[in-house]
Structure formats: structure tokens, C-alpha cells
C-alpha atoms as a PDB file:
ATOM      1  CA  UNK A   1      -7.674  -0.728  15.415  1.00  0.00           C
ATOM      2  CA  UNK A   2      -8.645  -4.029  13.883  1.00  0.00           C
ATOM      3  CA  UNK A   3      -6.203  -5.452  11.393  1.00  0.00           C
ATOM      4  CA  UNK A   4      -6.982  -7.615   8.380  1.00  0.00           C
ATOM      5  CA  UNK A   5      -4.413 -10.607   7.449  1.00  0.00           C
ATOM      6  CA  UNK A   6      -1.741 -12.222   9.895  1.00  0.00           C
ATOM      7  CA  UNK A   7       1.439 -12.523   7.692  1.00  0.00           C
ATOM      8  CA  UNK A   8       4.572 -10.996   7.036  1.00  0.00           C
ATOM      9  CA  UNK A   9       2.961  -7.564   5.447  1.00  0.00           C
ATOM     10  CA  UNK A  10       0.623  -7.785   9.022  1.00  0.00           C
ATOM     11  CA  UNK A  11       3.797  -7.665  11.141  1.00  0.00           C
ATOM     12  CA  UNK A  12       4.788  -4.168   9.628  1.00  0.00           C
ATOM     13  CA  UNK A  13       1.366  -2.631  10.111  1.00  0.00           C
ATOM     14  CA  UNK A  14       1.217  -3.797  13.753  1.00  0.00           C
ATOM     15  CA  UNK A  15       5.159  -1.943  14.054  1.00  0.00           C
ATOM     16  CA  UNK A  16       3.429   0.950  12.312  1.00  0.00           C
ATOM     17  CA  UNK A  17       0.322   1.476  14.819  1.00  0.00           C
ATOM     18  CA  UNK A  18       2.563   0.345  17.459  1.00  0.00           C
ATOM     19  CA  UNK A  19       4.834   3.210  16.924  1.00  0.00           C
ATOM     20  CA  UNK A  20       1.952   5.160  16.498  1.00  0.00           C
ATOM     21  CA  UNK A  21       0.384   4.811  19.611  1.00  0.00           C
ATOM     22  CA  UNK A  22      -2.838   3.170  18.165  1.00  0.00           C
ATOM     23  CA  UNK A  23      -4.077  -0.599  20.058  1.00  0.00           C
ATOM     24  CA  UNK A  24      -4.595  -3.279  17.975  1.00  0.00           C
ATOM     25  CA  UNK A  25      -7.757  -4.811  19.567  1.00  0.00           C
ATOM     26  CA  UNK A  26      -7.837  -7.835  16.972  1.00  0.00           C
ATOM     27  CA  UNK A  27      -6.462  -9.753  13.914  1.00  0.00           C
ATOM     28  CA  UNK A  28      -8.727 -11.156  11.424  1.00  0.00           C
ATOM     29  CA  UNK A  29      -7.193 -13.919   8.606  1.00  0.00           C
ATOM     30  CA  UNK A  30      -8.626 -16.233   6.776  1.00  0.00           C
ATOM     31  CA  UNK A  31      -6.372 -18.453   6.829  1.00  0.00           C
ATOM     32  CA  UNK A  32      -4.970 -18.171  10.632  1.00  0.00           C
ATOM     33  CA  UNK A  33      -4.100 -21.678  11.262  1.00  0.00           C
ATOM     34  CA  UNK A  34      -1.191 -20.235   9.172  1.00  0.00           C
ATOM     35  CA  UNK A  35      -0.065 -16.666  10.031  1.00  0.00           C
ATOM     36  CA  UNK A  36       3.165 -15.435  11.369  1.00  0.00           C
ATOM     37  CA  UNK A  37       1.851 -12.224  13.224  1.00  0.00           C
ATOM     38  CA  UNK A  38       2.055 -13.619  17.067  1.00  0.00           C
ATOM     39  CA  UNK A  39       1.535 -11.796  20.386  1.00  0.00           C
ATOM     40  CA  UNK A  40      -1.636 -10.852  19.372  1.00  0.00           C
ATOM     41  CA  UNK A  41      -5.447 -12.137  19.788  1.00  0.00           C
ATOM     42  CA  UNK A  42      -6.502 -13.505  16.872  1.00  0.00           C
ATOM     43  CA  UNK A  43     -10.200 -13.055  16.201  1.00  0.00           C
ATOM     44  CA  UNK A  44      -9.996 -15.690  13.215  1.00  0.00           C
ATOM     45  CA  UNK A  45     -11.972 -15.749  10.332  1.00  0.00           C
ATOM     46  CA  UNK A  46     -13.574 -12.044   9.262  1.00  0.00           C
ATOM     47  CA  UNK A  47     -16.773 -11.088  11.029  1.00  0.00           C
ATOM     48  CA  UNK A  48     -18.956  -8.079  11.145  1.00  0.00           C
ATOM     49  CA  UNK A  49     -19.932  -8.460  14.288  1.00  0.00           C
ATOM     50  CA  UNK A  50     -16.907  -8.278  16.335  1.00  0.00           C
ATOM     51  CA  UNK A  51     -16.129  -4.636  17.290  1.00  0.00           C
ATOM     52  CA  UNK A  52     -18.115  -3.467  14.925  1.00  0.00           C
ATOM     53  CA  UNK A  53     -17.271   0.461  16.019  1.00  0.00           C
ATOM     54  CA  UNK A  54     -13.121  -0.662  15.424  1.00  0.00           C
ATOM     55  CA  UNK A  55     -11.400   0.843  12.465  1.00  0.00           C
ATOM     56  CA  UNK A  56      -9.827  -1.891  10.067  1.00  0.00           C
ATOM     57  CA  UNK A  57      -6.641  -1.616   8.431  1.00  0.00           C
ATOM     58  CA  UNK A  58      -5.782  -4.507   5.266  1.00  0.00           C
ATOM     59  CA  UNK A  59      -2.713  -5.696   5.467  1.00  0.00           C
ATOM     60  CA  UNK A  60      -2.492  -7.569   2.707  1.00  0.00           C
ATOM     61  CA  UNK A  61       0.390  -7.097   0.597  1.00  0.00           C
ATOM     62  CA  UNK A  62      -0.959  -8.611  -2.781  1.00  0.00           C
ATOM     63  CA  UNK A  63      -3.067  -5.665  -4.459  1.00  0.00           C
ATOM     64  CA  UNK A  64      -5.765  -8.302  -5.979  1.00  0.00           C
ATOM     65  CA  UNK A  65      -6.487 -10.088  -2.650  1.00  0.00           C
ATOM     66  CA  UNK A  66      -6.783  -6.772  -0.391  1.00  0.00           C
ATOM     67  CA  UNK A  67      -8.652  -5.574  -3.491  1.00  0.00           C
ATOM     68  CA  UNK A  68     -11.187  -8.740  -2.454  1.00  0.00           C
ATOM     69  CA  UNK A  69     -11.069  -8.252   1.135  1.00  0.00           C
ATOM     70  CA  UNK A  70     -11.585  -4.862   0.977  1.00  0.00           C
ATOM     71  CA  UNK A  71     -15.092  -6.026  -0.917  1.00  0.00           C
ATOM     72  CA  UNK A  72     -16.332  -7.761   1.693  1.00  0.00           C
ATOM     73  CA  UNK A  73     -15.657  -5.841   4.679  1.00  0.00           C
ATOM     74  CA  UNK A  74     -18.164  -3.663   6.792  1.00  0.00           C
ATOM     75  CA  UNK A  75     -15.867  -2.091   9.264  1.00  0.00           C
ATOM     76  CA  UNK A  76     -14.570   1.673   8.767  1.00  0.00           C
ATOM     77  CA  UNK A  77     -11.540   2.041   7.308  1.00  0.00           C
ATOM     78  CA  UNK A  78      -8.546   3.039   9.492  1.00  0.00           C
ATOM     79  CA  UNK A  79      -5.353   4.586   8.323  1.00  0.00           C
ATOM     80  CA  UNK A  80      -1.784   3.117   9.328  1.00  0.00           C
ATOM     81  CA  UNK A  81       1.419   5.897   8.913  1.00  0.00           C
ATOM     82  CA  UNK A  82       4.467   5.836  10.438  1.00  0.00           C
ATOM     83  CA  UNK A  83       5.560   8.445  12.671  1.00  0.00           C
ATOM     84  CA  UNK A  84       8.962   8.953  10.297  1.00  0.00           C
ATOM     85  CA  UNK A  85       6.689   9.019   7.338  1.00  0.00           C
ATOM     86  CA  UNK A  86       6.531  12.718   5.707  1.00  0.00           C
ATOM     87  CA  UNK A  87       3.924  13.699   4.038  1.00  0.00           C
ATOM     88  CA  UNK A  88       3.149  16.973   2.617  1.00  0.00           C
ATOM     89  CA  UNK A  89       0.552  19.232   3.761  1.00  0.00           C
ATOM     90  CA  UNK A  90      -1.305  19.210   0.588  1.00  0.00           C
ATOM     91  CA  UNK A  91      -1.260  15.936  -0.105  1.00  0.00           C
ATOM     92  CA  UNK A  92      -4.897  14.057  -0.033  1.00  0.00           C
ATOM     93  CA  UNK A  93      -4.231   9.597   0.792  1.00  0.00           C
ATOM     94  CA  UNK A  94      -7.280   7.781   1.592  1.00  0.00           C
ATOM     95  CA  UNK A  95      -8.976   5.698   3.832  1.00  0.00           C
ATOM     96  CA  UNK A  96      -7.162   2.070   4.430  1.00  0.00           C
ATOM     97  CA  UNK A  97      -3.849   3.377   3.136  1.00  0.00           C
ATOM     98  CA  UNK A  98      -0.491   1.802   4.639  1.00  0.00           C
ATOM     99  CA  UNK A  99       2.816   4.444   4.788  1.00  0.00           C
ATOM    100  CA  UNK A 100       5.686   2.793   5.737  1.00  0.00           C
ATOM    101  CA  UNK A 101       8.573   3.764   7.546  1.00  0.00           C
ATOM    102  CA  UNK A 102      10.803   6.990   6.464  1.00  0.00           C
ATOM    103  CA  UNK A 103       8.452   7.396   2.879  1.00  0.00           C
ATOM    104  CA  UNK A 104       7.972  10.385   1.741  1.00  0.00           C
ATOM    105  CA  UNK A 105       5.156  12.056  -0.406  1.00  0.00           C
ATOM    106  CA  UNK A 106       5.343  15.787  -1.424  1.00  0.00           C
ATOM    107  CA  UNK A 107       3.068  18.445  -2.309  1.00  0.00           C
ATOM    108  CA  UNK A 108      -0.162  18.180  -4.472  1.00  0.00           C
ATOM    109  CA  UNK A 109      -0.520  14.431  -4.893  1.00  0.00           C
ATOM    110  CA  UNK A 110      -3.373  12.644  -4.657  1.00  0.00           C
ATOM    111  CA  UNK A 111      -3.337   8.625  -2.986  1.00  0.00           C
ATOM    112  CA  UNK A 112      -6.118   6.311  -3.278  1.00  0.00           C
ATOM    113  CA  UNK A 113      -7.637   3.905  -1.028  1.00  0.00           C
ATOM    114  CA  UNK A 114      -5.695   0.890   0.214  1.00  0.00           C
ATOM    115  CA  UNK A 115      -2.252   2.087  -1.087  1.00  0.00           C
ATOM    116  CA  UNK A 116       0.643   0.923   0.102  1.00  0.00           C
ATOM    117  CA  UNK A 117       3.718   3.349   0.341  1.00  0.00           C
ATOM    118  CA  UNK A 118       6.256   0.902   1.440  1.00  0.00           C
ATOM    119  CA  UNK A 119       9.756   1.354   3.227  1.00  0.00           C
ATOM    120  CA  UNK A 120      11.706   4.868   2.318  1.00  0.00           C
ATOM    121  CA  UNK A 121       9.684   5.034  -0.980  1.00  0.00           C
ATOM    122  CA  UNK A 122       9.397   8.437  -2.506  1.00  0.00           C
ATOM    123  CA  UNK A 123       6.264  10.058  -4.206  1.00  0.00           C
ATOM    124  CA  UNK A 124       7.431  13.134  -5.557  1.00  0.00           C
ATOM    125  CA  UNK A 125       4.806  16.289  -6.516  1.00  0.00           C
ATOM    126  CA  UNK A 126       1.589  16.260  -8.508  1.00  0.00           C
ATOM    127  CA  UNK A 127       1.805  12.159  -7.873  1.00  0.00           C
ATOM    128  CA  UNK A 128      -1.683  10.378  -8.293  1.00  0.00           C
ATOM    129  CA  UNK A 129      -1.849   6.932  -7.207  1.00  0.00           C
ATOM    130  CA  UNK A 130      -4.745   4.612  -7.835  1.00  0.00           C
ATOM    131  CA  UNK A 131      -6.277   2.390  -5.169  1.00  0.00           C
ATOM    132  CA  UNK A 132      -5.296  -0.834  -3.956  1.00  0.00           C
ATOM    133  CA  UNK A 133      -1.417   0.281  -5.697  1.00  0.00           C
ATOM    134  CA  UNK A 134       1.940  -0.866  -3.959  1.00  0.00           C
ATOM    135  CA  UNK A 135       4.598   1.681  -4.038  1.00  0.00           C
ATOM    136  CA  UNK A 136       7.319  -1.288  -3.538  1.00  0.00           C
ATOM    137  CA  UNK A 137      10.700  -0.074  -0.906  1.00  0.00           C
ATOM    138  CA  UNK A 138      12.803   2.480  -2.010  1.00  0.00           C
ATOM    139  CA  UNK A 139      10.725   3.124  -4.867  1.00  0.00           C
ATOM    140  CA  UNK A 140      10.765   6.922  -6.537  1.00  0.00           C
ATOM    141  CA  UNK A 141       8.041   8.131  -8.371  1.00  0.00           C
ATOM    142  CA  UNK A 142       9.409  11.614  -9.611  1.00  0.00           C
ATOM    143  CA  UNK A 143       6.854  14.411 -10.284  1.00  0.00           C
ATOM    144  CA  UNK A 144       3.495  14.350 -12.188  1.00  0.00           C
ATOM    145  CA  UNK A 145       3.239  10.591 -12.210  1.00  0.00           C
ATOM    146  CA  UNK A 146       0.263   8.750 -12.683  1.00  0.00           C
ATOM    147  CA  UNK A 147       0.135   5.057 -11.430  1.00  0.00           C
ATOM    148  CA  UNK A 148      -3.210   3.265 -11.881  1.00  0.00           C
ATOM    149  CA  UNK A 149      -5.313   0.946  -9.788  1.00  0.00           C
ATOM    150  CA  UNK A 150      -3.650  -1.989  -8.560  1.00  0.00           C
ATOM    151  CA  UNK A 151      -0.323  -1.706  -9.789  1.00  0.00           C
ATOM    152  CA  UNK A 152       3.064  -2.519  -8.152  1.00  0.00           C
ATOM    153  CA  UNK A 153       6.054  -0.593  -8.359  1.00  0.00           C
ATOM    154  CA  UNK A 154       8.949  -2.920  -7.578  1.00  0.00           C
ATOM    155  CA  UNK A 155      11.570  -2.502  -5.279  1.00  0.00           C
ATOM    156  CA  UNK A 156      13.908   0.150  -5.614  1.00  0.00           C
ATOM    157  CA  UNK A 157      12.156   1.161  -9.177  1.00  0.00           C
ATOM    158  CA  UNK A 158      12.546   5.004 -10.772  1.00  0.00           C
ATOM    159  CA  UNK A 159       9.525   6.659 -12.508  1.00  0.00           C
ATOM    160  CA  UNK A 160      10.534   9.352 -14.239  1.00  0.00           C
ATOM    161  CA  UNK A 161       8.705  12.985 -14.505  1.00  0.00           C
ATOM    162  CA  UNK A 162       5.417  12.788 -16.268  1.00  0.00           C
ATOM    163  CA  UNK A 163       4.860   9.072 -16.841  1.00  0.00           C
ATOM    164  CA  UNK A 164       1.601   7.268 -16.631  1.00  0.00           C
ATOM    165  CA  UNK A 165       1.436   3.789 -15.632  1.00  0.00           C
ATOM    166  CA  UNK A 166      -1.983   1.867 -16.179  1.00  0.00           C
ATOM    167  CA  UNK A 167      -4.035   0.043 -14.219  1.00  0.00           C
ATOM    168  CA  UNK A 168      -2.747  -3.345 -12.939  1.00  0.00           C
ATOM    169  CA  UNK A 169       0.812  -3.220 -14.008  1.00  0.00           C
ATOM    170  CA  UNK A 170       3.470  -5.221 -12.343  1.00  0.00           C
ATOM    171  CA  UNK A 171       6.646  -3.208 -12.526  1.00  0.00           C
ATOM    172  CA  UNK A 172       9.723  -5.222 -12.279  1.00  0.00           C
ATOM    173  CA  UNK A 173      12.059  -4.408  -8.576  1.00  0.00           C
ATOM    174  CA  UNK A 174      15.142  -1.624  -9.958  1.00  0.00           C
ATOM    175  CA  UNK A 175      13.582  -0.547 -13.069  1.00  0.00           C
ATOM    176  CA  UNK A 176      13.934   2.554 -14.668  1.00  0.00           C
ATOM    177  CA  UNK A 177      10.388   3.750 -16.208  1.00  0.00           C
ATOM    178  CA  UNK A 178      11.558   5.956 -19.312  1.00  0.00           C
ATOM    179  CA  UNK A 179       8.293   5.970 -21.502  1.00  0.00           C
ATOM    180  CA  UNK A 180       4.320   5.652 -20.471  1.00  0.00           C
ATOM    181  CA  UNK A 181       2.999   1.977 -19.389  1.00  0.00           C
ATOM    182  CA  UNK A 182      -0.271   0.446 -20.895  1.00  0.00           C
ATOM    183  CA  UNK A 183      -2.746  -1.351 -18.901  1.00  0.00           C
ATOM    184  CA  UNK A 184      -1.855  -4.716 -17.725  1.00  0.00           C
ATOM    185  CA  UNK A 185       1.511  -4.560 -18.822  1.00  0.00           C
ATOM    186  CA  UNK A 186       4.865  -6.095 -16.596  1.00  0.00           C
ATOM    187  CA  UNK A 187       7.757  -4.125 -18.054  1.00  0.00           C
ATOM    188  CA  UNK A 188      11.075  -4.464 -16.425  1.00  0.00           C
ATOM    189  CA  UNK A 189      14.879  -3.074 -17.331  1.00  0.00           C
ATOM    190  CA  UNK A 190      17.248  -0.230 -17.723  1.00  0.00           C
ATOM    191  CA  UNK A 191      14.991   1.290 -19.853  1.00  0.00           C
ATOM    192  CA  UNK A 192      12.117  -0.691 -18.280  1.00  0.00           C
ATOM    193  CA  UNK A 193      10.818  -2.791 -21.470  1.00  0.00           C
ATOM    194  CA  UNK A 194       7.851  -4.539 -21.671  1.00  0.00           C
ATOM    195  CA  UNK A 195       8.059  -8.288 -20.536  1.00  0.00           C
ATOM    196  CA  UNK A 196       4.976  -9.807 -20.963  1.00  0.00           C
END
């Protein structure tokens, strides 16, 4: 498996397919003269041509830039879950997705591409999540949620039943998500207001 960026977000998807018993065979970054991932061979700058057969994984943490990166890649798309992750049988995630240690995501929900399900988050039932999302660490998205395409769910944030979160939302780490969030909002708060 090929993996896409070199910094701190990198380091977890290496533990992931580590654990998993998957080889990374390169790292690609753009900006490698400054990435933190070591032990690896670093196959610098993206390009097409090397191991073109490889899977890729983007592990890119910021939902706009892997949104770019994912634009301009050829390679397949690879998949990186944890072995502690648990994740119903019903549940559809797609290519390039990230699941993070101990997460969980129950029955019926649907995942996009490029998601990441971070650290002991929660996706409860009926959950769809848009691509290129962040489900931030110990976030909970109870049932029926709807979260749209490159949003982040802070840290430690609660969705509650039902809620719909638009596209490109930035919801603020502990927050409690009471009432449906428009597009391009940033809400944060106990009820989670809007921001700006």
C-alpha cells in the first residue's frame, strides 16, 4: 500500500496498516523535505508512475487538501481500518476511507470516500457521511445523522438523533449538536450555536 502525505495524520495510517498486516511499499508528500513519518522510503513528490498497480491511501488530515490530492491521483484507492475498529455488517464505507483505532459504526450507514473515522469515534445507525468528512476522536454521531461533504466533527462532539449537518461545516471539539446545521456553517457550544 502506497500512502499519500508524511505528517502526523501519516504516522497513524502507517500504525493502522501496520497492525493490519498490509506493507507500506512507499510515501508520497509534497512537501517531504518536511514530514515527520520516518522509517520509511520516501518516494517524494506524487507520481503515476511509481507502482502504478499499489493501492493509495490519503492521509491527509485537512478535508480540503485530501479533497485536492485525491483530484490528482491515478492510483486505486486502498482502504486503511484498524483491526479494533467495529463495523457493522451492513454498513457500506468507501474507497480511501481511514477508521481509526477502537471506532465504531453500526448498522445501515452509509460512509463516503476519503472519510476519516478517527480514534474511538462512534457512528451510530442509519449514519450517512459525505466524502472527504472527519469524524474528529471520540466523536458520537447518534442515529439517522446526516453529515455532508467535507465537514469536521470536532473532538469529543455529540450529534444528536436525526440531525443534518451540511456540507463543509467545521464543528467546534465537545459540542453538543441540538438543531440541524446549514452549509458552511462553524457552530460550536452546549447547545452548539453558530459561530461564524
Amino acid at each position: 500500500m502506497l500512502i499519500y502525505g508524511a505528517g502526523g495524520h501519516a504516522k497513524v495510517v502507517a500504525s493502522i496498516l501496520l497492525a493490519s498486516g498490509v506493507q507500506v511499499t512507499g510515501i508520497f508528500d509534497d512537501n517531504w523535505r518536511h514530514a515527520t513519518l520516518r522509517g520509511y522510503d520516501f518516494l517524494c513528490d506524487y507520481n503515476a508512475g511509481y507502482f502504478p498497480a499499489q493501492p493509495l491511501v490519503i492521509a491527509i488530515g485537512n478535508n480540503h487538501d485530501r479533497r485536492k490530492v485525491a483530484e490528482k491521483i491515478s492510483h486505486s484507492l486502498g482502504q486503511a481500518i484498524h483491526p479494533s475498529a467495529m463495523i457493522d455488517a451492513t454498513t457500506r464505507v468507501g474507497p480511501g476511507i481511514v477508521i481509526v483505532h477502537n471506532a465504531v459504526i453500526q448498522a445501515d450507514c452509509r460512509v463516503g470516500n476519503h472519510v476519516i473515522v478517527n480514534t474511538a469515534a462512534i457512528i451510530d445507525h442509519d449514519c450517512i457521511v459525505g466524502d472527504f468528512a472527519h469524524i474528529g476522536p471520540g466523536a458520537t454521531l447518534c442515529g439517522d445523522v446526516c453529515v455532508g461533504e467535507c465537514t469536521l466533527v470536532g473532538a469529543g462532539s455529540v450529534v444528536l438523533p436525526g440531525i443534518s449537518i451540511g456540507k463543509e461545516c467545521v464543528i467546534g471539539a465537545g459540542s453538543i449538536v441540538v438543531s440541524d446545521v446549514p452549509d458552511y456553517a462553524k457552530v460550536a457550544g452546549n447547545p452548539a450555536r453558530i459561530i461564524y
